[in-house]
PDB file of N, CA and C in Angstrom:
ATOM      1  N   UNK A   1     -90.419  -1.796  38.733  1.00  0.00           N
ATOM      2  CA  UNK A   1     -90.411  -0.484  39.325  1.00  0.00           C
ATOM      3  C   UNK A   1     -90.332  -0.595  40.849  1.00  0.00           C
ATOM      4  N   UNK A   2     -91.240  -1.339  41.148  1.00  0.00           N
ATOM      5  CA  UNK A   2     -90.779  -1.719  42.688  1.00  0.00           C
ATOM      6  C   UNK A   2     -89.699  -2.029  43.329  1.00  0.00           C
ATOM      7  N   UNK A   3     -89.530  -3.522  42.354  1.00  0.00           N
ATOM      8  CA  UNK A   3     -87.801  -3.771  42.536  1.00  0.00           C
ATOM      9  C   UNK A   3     -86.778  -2.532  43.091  1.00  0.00           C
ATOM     10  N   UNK A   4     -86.877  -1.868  42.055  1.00  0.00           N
ATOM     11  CA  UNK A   4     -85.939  -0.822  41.782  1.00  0.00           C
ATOM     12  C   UNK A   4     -86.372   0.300  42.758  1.00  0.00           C
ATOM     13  N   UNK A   5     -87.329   0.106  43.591  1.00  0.00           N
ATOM     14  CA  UNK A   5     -87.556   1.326  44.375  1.00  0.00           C
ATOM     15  C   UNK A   5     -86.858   0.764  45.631  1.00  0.00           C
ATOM     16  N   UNK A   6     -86.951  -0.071  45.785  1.00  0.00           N
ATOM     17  CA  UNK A   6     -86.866  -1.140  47.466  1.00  0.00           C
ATOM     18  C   UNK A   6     -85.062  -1.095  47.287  1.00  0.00           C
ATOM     19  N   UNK A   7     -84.742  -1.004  45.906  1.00  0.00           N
ATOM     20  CA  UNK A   7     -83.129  -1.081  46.135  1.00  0.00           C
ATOM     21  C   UNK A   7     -82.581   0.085  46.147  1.00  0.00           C
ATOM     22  N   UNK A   8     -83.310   1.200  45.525  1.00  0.00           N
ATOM     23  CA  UNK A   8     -82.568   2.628  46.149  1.00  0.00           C
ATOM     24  C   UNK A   8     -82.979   2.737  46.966  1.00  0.00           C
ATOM     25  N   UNK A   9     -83.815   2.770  47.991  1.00  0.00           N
ATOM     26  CA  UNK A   9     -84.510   3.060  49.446  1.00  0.00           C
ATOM     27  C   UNK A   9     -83.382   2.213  50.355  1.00  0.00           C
ATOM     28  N   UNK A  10     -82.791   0.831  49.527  1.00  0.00           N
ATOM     29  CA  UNK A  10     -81.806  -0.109  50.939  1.00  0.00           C
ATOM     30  C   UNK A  10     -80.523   0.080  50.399  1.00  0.00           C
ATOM     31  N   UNK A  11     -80.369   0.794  49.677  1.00  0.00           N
ATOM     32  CA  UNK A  11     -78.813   1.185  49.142  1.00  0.00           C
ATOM     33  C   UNK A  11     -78.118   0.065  48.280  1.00  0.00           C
ATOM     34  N   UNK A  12     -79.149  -0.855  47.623  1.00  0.00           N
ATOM     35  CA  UNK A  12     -78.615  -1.772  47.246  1.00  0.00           C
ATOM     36  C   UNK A  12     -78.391  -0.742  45.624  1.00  0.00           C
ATOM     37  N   UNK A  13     -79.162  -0.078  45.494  1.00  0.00           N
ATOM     38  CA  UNK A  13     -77.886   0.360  44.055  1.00  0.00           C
ATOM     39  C   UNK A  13     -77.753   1.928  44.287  1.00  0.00           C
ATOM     40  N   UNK A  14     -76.627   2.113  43.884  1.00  0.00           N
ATOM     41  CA  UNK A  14     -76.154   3.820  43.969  1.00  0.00           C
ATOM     42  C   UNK A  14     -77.214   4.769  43.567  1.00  0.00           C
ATOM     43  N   UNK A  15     -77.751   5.660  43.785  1.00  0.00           N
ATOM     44  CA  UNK A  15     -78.600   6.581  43.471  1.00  0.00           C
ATOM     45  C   UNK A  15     -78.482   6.779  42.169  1.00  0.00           C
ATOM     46  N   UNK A  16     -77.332   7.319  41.160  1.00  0.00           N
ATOM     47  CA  UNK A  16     -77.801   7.647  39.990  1.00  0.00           C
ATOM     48  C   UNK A  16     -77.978   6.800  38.987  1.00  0.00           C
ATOM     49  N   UNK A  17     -77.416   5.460  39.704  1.00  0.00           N
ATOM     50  CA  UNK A  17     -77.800   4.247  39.030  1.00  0.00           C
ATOM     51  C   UNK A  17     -79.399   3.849  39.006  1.00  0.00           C
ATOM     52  N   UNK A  18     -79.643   3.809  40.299  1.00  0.00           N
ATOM     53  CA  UNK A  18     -81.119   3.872  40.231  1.00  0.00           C
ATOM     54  C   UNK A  18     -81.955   4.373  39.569  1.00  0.00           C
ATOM     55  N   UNK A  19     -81.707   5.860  39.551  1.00  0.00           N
ATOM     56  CA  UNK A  19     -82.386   6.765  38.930  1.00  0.00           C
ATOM     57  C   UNK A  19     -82.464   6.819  37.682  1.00  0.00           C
ATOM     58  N   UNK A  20     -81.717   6.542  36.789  1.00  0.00           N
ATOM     59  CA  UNK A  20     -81.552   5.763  35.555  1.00  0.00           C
ATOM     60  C   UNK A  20     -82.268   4.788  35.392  1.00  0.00           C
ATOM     61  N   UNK A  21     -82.318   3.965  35.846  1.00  0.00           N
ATOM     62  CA  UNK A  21     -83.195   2.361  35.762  1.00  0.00           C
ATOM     63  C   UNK A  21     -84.386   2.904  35.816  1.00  0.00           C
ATOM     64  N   UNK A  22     -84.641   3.582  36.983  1.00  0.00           N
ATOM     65  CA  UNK A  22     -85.845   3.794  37.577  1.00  0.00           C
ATOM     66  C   UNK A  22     -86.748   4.779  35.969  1.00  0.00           C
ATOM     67  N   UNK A  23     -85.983   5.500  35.280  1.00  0.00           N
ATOM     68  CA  UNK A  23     -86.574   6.509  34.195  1.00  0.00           C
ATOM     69  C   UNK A  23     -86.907   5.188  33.099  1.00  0.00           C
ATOM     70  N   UNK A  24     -85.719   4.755  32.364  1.00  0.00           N
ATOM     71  CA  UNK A  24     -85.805   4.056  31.770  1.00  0.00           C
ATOM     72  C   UNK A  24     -87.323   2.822  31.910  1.00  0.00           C
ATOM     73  N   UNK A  25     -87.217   2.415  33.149  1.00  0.00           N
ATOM     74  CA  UNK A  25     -88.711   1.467  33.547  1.00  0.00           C
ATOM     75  C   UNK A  25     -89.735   2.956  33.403  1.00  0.00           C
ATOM     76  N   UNK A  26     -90.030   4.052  33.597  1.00  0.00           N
ATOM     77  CA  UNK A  26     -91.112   4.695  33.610  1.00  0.00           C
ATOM     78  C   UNK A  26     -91.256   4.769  32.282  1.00  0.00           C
ATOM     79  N   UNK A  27     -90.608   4.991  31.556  1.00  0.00           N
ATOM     80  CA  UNK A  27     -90.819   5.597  29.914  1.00  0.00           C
ATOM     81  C   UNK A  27     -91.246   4.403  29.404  1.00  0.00           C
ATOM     82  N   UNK A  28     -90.485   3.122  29.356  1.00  0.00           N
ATOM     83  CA  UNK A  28     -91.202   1.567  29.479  1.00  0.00           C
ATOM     84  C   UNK A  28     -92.859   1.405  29.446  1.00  0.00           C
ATOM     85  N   UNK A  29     -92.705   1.695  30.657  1.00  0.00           N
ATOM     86  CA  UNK A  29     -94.324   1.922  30.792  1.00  0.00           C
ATOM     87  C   UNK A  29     -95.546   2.539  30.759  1.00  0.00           C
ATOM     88  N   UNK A  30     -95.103   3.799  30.348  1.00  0.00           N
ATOM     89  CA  UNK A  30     -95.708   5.056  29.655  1.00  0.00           C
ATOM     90  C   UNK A  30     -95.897   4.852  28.262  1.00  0.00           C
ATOM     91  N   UNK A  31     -95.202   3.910  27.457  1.00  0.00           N
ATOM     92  CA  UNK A  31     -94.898   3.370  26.008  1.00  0.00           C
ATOM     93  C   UNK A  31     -95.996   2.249  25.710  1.00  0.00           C
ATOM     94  N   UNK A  32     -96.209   1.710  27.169  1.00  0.00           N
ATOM     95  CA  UNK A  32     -96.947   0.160  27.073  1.00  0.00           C
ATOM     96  C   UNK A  32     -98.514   1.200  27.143  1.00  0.00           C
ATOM     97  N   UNK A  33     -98.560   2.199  27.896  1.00  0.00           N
ATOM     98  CA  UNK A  33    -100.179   2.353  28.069  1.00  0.00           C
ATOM     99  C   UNK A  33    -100.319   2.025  29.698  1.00  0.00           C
ATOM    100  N   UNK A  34     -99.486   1.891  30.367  1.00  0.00           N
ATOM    101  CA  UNK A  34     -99.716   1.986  31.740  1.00  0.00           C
ATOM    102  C   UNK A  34     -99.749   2.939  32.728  1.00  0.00           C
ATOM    103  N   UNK A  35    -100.773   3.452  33.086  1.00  0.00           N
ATOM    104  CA  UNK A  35    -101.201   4.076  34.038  1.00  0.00           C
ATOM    105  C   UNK A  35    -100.179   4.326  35.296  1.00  0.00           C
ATOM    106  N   UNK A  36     -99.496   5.280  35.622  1.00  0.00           N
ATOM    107  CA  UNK A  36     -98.896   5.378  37.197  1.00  0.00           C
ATOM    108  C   UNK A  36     -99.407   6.650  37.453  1.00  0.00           C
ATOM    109  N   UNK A  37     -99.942   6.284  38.871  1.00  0.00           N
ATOM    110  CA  UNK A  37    -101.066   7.408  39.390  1.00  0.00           C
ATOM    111  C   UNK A  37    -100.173   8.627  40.221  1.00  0.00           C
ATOM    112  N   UNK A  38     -98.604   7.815  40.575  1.00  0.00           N
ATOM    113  CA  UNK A  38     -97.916   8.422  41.057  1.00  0.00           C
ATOM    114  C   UNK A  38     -97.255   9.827  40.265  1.00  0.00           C
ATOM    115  N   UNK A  39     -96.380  11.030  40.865  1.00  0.00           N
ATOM    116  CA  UNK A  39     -95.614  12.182  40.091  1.00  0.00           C
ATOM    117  C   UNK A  39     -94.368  11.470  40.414  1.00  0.00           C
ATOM    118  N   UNK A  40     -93.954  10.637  39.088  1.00  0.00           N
ATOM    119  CA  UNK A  40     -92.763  10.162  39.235  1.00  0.00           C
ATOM    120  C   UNK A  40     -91.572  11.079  38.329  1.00  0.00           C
ATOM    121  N   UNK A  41     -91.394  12.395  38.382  1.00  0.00           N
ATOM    122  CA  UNK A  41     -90.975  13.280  37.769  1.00  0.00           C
ATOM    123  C   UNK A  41     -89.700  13.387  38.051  1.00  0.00           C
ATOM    124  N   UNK A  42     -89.860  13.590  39.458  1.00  0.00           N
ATOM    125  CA  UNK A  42     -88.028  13.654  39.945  1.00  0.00           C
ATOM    126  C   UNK A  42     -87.220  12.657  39.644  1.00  0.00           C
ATOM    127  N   UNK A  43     -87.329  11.902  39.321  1.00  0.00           N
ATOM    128  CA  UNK A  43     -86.427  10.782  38.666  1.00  0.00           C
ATOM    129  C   UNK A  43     -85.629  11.415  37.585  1.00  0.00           C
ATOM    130  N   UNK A  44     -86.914  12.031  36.694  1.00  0.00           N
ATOM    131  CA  UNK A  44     -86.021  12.829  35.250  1.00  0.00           C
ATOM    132  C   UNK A  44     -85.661  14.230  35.416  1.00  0.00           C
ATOM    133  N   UNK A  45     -86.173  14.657  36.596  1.00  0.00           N
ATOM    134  CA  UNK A  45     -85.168  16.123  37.187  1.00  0.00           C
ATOM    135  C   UNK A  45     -83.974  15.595  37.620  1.00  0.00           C
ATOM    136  N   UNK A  46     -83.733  14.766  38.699  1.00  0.00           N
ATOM    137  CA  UNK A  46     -82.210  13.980  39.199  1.00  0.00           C
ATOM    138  C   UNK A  46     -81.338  13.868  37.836  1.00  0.00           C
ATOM    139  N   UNK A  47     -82.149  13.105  36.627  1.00  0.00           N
ATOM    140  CA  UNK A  47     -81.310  12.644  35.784  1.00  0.00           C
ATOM    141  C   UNK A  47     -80.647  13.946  34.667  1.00  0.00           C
ATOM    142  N   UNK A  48     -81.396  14.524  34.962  1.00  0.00           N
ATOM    143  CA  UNK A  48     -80.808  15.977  34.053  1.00  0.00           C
ATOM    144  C   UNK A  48     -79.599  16.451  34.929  1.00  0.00           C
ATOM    145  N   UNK A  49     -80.217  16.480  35.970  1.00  0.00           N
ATOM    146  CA  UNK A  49     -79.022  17.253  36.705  1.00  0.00           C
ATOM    147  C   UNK A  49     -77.759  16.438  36.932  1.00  0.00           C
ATOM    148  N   UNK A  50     -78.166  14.960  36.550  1.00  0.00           N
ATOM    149  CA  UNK A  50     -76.254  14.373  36.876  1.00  0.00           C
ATOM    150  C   UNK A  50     -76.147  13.291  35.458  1.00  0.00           C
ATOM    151  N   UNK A  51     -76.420  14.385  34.346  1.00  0.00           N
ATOM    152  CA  UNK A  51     -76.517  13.568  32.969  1.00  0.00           C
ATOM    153  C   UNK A  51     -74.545  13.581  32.384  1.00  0.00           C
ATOM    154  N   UNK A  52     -74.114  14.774  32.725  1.00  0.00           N
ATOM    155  CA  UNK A  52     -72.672  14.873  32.349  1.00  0.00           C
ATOM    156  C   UNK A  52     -71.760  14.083  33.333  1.00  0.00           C
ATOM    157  N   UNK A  53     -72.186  13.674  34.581  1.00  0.00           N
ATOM    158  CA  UNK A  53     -71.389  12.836  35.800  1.00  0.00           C
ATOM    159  C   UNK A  53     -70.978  11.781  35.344  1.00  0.00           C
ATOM    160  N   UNK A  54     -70.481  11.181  35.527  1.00  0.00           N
ATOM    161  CA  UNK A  54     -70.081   9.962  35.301  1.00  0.00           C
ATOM    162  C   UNK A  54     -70.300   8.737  36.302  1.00  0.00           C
ATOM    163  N   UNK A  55     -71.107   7.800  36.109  1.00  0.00           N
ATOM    164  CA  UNK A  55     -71.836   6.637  37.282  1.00  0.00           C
ATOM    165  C   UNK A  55     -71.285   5.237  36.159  1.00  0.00           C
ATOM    166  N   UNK A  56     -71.717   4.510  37.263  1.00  0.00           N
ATOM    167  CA  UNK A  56     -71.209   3.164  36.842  1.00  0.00           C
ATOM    168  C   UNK A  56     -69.977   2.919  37.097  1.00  0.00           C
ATOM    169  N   UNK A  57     -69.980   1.620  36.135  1.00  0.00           N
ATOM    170  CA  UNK A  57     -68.143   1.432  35.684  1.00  0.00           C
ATOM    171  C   UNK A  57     -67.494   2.247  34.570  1.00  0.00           C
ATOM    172  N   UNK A  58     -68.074   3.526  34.309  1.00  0.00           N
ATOM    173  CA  UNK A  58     -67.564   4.135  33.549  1.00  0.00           C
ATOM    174  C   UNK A  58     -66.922   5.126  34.670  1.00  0.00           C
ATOM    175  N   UNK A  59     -67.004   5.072  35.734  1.00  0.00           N
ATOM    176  CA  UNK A  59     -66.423   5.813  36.464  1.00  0.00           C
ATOM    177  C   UNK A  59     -64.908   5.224  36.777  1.00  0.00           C
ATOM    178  N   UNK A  60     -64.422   4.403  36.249  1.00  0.00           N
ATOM    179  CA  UNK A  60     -63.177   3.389  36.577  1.00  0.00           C
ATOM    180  C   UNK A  60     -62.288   3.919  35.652  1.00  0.00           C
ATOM    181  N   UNK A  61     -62.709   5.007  34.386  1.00  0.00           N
ATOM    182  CA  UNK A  61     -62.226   5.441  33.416  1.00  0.00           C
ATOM    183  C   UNK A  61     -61.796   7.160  33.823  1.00  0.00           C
ATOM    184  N   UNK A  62     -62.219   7.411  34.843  1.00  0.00           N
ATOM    185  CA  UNK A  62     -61.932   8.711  34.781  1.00  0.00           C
ATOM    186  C   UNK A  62     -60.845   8.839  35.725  1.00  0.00           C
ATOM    187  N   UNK A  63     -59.508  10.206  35.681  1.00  0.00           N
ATOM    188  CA  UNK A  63     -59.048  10.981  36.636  1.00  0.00           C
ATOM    189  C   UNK A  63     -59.630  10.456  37.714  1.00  0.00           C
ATOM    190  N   UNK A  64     -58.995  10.146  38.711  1.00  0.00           N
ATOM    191  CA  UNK A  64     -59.596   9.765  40.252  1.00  0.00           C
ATOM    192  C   UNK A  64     -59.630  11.453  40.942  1.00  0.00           C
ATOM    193  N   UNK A  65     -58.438  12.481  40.162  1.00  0.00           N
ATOM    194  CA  UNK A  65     -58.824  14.197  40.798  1.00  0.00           C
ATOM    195  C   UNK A  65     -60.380  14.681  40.378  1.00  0.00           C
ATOM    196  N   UNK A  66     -60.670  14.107  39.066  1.00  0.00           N
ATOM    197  CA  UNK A  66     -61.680  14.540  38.473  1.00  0.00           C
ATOM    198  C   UNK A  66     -63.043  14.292  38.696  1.00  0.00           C
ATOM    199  N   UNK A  67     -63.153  12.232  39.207  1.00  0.00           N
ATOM    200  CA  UNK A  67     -63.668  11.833  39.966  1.00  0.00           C
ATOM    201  C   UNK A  67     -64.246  12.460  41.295  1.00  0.00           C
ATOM    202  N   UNK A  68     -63.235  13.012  42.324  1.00  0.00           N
ATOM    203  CA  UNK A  68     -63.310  13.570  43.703  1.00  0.00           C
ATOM    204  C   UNK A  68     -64.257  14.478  43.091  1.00  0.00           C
ATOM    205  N   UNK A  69     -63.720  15.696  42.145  1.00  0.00           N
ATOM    206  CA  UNK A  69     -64.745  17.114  41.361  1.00  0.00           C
ATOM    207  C   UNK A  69     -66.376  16.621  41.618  1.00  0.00           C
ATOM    208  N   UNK A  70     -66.309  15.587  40.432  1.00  0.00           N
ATOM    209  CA  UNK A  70     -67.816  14.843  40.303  1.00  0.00           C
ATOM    210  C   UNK A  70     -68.112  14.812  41.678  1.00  0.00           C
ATOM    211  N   UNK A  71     -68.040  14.040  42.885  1.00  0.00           N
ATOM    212  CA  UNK A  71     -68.312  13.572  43.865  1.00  0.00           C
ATOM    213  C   UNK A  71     -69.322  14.738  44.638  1.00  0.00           C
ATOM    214  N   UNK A  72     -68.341  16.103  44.541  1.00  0.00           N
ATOM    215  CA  UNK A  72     -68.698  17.142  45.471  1.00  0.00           C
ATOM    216  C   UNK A  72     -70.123  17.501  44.643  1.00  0.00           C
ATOM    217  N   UNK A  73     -69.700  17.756  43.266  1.00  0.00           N
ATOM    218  CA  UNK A  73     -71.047  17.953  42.516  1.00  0.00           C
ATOM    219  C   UNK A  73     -72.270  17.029  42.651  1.00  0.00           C
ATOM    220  N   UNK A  74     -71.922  15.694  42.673  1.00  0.00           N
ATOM    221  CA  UNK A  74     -73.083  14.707  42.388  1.00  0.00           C
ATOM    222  C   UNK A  74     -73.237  14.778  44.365  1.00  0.00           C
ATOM    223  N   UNK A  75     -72.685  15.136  44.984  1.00  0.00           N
ATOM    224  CA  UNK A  75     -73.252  15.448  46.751  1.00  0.00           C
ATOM    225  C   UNK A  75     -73.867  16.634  46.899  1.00  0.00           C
ATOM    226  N   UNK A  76     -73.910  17.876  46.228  1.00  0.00           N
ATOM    227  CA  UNK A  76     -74.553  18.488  46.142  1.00  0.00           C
ATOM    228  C   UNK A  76     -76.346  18.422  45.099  1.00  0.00           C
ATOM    229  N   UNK A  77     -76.119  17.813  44.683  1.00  0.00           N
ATOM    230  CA  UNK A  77     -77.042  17.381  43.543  1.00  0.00           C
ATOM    231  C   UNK A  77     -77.662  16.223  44.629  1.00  0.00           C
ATOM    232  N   UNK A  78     -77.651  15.575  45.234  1.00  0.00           N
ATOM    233  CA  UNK A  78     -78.206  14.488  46.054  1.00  0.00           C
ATOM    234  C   UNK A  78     -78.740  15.009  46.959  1.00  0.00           C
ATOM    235  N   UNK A  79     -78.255  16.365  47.667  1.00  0.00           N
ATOM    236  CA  UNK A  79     -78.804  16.675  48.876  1.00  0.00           C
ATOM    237  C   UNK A  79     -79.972  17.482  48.756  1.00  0.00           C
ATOM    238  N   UNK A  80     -79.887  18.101  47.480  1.00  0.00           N
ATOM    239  CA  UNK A  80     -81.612  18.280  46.578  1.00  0.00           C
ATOM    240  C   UNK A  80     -82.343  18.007  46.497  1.00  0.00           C
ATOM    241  N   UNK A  81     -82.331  16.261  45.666  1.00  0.00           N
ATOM    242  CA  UNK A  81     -83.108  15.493  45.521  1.00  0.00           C
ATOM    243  C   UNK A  81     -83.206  14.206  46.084  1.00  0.00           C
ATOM    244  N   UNK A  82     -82.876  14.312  47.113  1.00  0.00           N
ATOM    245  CA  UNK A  82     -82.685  12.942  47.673  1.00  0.00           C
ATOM    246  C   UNK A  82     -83.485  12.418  48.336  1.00  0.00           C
ATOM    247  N   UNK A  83     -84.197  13.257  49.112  1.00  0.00           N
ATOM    248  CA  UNK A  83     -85.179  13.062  50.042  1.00  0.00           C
ATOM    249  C   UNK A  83     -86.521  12.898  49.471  1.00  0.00           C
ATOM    250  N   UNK A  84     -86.832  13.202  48.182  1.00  0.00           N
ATOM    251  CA  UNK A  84     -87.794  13.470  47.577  1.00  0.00           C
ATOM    252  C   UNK A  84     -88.173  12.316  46.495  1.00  0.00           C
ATOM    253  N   UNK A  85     -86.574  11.689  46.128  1.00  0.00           N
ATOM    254  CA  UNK A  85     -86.763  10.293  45.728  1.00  0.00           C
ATOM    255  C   UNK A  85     -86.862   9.104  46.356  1.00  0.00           C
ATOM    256  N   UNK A  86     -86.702   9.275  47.672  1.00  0.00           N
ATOM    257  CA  UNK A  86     -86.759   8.328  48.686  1.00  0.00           C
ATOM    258  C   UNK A  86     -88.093   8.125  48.945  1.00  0.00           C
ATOM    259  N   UNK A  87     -89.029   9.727  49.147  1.00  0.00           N
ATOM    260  CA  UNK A  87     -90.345   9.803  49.407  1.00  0.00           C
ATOM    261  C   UNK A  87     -91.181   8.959  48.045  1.00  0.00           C
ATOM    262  N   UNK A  88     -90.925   9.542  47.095  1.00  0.00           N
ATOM    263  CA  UNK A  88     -91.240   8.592  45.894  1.00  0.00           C
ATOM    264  C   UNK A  88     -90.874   7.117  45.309  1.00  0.00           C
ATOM    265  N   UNK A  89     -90.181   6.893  46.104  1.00  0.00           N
ATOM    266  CA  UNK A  89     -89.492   5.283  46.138  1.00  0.00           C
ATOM    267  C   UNK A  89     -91.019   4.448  47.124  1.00  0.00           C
ATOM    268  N   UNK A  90     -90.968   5.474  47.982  1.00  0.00           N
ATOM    269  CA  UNK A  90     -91.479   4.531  49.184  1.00  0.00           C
ATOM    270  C   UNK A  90     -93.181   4.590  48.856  1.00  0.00           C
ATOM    271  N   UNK A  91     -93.743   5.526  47.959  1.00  0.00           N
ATOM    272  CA  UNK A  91     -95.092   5.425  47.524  1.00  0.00           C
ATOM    273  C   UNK A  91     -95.294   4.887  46.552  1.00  0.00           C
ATOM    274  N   UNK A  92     -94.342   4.370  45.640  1.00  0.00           N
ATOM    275  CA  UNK A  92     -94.308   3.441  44.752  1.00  0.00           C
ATOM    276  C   UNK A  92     -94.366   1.858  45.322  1.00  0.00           C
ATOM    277  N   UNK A  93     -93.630   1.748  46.705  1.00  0.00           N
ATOM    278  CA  UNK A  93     -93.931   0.769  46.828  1.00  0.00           C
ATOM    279  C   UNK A  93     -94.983   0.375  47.288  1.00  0.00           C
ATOM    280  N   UNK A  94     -95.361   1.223  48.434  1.00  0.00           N
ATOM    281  CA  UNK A  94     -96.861   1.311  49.129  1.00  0.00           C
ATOM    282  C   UNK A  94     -97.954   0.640  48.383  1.00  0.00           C
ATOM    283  N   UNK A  95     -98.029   1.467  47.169  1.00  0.00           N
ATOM    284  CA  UNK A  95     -98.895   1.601  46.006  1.00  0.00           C
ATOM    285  C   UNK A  95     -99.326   0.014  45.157  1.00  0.00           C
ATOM    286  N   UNK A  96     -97.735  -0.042  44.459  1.00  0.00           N
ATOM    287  CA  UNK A  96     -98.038  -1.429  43.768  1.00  0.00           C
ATOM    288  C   UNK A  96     -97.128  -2.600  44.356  1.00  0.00           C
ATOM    289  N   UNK A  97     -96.627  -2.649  45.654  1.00  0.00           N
ATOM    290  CA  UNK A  97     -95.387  -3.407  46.022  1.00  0.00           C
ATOM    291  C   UNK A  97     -96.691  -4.217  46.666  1.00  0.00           C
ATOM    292  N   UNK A  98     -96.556  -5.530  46.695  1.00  0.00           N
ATOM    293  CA  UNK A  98     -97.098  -6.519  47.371  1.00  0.00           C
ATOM    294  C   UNK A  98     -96.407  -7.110  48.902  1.00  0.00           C
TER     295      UNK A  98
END
């Protein structure tokens, strides 16, 4: 979880990539019985809101016109939540980052 916070905070992975990882590790650990003291919520608000987008290398498959579409959408959708996952990136690390 840390990992994954320190690399959306340095741009080492694309935001909705992150944000993905980042859910996937919470539910992980919500499954195990682990405690996060943090509201790591916006992760699965972000992910609702750019669940039909297309991220990854599945983006290599689409219309590059259709692509641009996504772009404006998934930039509007970022400028929402962006700041708010950054803030939550960075108290995650605070928290349990060594």
């Amino acid at each position: 979880m840390v990992s994954n916070a320190r690399a959306i905070i340095s741009n080492q992975i694309a935001l909705p990539l992150g944000c993905l990882k980042m859910n996937r590790i919470i539910v992980w650990l919500n499954s195990s019985q682990c405690d996060i003291d943090i509201d790591v919520s916006v992760f699965s608000l972000y992910n609702l809101k750019t669940k039909n987008l297309p991220v990854g290398t599945e983006r290599l498959y689409w219309n590059i016109e259709k692509l641009i579409e996504f772009e404006q959408e998934l930039a509007e959708i970022d400028s929402l939540y962006k700041a708010d996952i950054l803030r939550i990136c960075r108290r995650l690390i605070d928290r349990y980052g060594t």
